[in-house]
Each structure stands twice: as C-alpha cells, then as structure tokens.
C-alpha atoms as a PDB file:
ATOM      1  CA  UNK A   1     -33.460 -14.663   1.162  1.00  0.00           C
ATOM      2  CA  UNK A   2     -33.786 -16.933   4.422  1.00  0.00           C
ATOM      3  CA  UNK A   3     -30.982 -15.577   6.600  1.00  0.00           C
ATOM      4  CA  UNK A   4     -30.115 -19.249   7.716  1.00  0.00           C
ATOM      5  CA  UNK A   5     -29.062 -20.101   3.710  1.00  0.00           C
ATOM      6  CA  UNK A   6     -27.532 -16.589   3.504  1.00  0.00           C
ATOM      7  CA  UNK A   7     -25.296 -17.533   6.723  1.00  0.00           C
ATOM      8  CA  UNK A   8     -24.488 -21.016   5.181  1.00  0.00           C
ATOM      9  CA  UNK A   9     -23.095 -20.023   2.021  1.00  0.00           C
ATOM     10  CA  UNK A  10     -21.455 -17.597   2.948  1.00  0.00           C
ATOM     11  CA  UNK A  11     -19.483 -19.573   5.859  1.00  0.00           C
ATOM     12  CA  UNK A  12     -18.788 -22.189   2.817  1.00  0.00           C
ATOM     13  CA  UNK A  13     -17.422 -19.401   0.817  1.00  0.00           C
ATOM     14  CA  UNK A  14     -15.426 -18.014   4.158  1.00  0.00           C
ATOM     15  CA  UNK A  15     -14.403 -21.924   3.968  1.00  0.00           C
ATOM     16  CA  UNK A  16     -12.877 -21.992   0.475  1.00  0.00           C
ATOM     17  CA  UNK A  17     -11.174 -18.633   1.308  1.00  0.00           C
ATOM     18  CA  UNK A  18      -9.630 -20.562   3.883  1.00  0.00           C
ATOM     19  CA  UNK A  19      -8.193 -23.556   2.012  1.00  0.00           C
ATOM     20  CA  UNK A  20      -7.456 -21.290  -0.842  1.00  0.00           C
ATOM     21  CA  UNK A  21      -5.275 -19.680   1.472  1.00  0.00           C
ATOM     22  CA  UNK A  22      -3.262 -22.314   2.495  1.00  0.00           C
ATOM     23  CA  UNK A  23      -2.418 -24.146  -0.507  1.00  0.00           C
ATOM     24  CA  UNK A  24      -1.508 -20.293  -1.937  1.00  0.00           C
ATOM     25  CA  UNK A  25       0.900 -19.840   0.961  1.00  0.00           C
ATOM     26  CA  UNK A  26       2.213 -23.271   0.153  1.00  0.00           C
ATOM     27  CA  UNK A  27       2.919 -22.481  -3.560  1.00  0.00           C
ATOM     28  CA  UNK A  28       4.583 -19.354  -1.677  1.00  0.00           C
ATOM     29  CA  UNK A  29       6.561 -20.873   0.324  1.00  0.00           C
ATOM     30  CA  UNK A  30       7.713 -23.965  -2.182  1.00  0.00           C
ATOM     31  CA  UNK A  31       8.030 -21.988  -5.278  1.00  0.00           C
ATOM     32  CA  UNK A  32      10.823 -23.359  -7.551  1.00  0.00           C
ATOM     33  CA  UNK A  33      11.398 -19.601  -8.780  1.00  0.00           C
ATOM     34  CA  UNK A  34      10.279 -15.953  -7.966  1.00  0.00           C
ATOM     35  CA  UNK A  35       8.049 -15.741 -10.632  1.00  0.00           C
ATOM     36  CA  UNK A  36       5.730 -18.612  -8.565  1.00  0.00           C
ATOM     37  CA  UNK A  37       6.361 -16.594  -5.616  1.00  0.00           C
ATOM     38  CA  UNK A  38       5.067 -13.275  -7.504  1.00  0.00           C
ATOM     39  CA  UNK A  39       2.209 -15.291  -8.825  1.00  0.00           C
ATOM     40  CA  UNK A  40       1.303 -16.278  -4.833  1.00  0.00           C
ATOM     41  CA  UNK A  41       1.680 -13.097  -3.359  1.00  0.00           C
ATOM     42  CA  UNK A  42      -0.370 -11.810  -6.174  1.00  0.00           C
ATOM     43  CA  UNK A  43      -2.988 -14.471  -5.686  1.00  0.00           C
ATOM     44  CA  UNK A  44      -2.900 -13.882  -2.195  1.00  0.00           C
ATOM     45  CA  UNK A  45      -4.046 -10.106  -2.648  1.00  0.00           C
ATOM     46  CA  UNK A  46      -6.810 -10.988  -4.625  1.00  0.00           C
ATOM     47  CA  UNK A  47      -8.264 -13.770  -2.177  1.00  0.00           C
ATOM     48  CA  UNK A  48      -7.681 -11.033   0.631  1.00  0.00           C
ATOM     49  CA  UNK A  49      -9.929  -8.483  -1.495  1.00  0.00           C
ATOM     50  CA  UNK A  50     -12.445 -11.191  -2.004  1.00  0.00           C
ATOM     51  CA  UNK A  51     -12.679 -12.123   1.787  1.00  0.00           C
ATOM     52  CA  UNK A  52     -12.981  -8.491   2.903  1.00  0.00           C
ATOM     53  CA  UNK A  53     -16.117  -8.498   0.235  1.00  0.00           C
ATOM     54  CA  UNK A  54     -17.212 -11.096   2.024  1.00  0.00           C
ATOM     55  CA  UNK A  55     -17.157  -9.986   5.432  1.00  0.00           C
ATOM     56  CA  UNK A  56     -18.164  -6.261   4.251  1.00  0.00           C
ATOM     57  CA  UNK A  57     -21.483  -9.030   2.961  1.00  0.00           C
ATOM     58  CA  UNK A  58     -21.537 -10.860   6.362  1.00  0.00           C
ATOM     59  CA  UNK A  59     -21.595  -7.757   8.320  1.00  0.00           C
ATOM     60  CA  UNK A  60     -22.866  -5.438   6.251  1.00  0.00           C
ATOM     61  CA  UNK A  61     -20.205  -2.826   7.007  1.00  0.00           C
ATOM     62  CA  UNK A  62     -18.856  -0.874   4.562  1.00  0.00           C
ATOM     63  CA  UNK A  63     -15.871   0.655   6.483  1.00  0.00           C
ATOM     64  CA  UNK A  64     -13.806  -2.233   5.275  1.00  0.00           C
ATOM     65  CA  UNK A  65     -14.105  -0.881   1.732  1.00  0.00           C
ATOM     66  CA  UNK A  66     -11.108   1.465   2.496  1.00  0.00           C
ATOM     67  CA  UNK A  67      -8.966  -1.371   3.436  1.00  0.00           C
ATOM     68  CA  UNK A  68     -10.176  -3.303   0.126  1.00  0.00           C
ATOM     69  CA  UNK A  69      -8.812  -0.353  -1.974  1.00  0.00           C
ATOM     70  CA  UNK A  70      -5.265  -0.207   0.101  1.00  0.00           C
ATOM     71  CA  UNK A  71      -5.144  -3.833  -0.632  1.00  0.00           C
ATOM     72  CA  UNK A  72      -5.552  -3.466  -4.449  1.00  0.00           C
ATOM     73  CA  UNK A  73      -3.215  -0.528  -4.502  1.00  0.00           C
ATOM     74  CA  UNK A  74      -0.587  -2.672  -2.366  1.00  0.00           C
ATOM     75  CA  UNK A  75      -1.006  -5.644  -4.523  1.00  0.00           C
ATOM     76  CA  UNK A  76      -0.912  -3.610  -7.595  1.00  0.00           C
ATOM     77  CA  UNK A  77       2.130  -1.619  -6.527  1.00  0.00           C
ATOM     78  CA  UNK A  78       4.167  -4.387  -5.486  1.00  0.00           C
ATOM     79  CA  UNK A  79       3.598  -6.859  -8.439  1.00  0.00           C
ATOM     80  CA  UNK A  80       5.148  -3.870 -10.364  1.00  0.00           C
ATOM     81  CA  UNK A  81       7.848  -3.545  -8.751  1.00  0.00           C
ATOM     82  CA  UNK A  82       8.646  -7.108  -8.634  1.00  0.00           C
ATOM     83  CA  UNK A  83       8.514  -7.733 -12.300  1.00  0.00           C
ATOM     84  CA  UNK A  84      10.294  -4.364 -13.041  1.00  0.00           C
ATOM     85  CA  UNK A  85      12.969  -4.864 -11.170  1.00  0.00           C
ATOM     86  CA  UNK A  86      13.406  -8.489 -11.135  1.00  0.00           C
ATOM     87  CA  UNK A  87      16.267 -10.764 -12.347  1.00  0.00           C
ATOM     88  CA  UNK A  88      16.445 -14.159 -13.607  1.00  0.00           C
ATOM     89  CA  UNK A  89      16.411 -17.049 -11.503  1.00  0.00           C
ATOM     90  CA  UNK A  90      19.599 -19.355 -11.785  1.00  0.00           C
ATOM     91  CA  UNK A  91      18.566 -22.498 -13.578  1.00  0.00           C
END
C-alpha cells in the first residue's frame, strides 16, 4: 500500500477518534441518569482500545498491546461494578 494513503486514512480515522471523543465525554458529562454515564464511560474504553490499535498500526509498536489489555480489563471491571452495585436514579 502507498505509505502516503496509509498515513491519510489513518489520520482520518485518528480524526473520528477525536470527535468521537468529545461528543462521548459530552453524553458523560450531560447524562440525565447514571446509566448514560455507565454507557459513556463504557464507550469511552472501547474508543481508547481502538485508538491504541491505531497507533500500535501507525507506529508499528506492539508494546502498547499491554496497555490495550489493562484497558479492557479496567473497562470490563468497572462496568461490573457499576451495574452491580448501582441504585436507581430519582425520577
């Protein structure tokens, strides 16, 4: 593949990551309930597991991959705990 392409799409993927991003830290942040707020933060690990693949494809270093799996684990982790031990929002 022509490294010039290969640099362009992958700074318009880098590019969505970004705007993704922001409008996810916006539902975040204006979430009517905690559920929303789950659903962000959740969202938020994914993208973050997405742009490290991304860079580890950029860069071609693989020594990211350990932070990819702490992410997931993280992400995974606290999504559990938040739905285990949540209660409901008052209405």
């Amino acid at each position: 593949m022509n490294p010039t392409a290969y640099n362009a799409a992958l700074l318009v993927i880098a590019c969505v990551f970004a705007s993704s991003f922001l409008l996810t830290s916006y539902r975040i942040l204006a979430g009517p309930n905690s559920i929303d707020r789950l659903l962000g933060m959740d969202a938020i690990a994914a993208m973050m597991q997405c742009a490290l693949a991304t860079y580890i494809c950029w860069t071609l270093d693989t020594s990211v991959s350990y932070a990819m799996i702490v992410v997931a684990l993280v992400g995974f982790i606290s999504t559990v705990a938040v739905a285990r031990f949540r209660k409901r929002d008052d209405a």
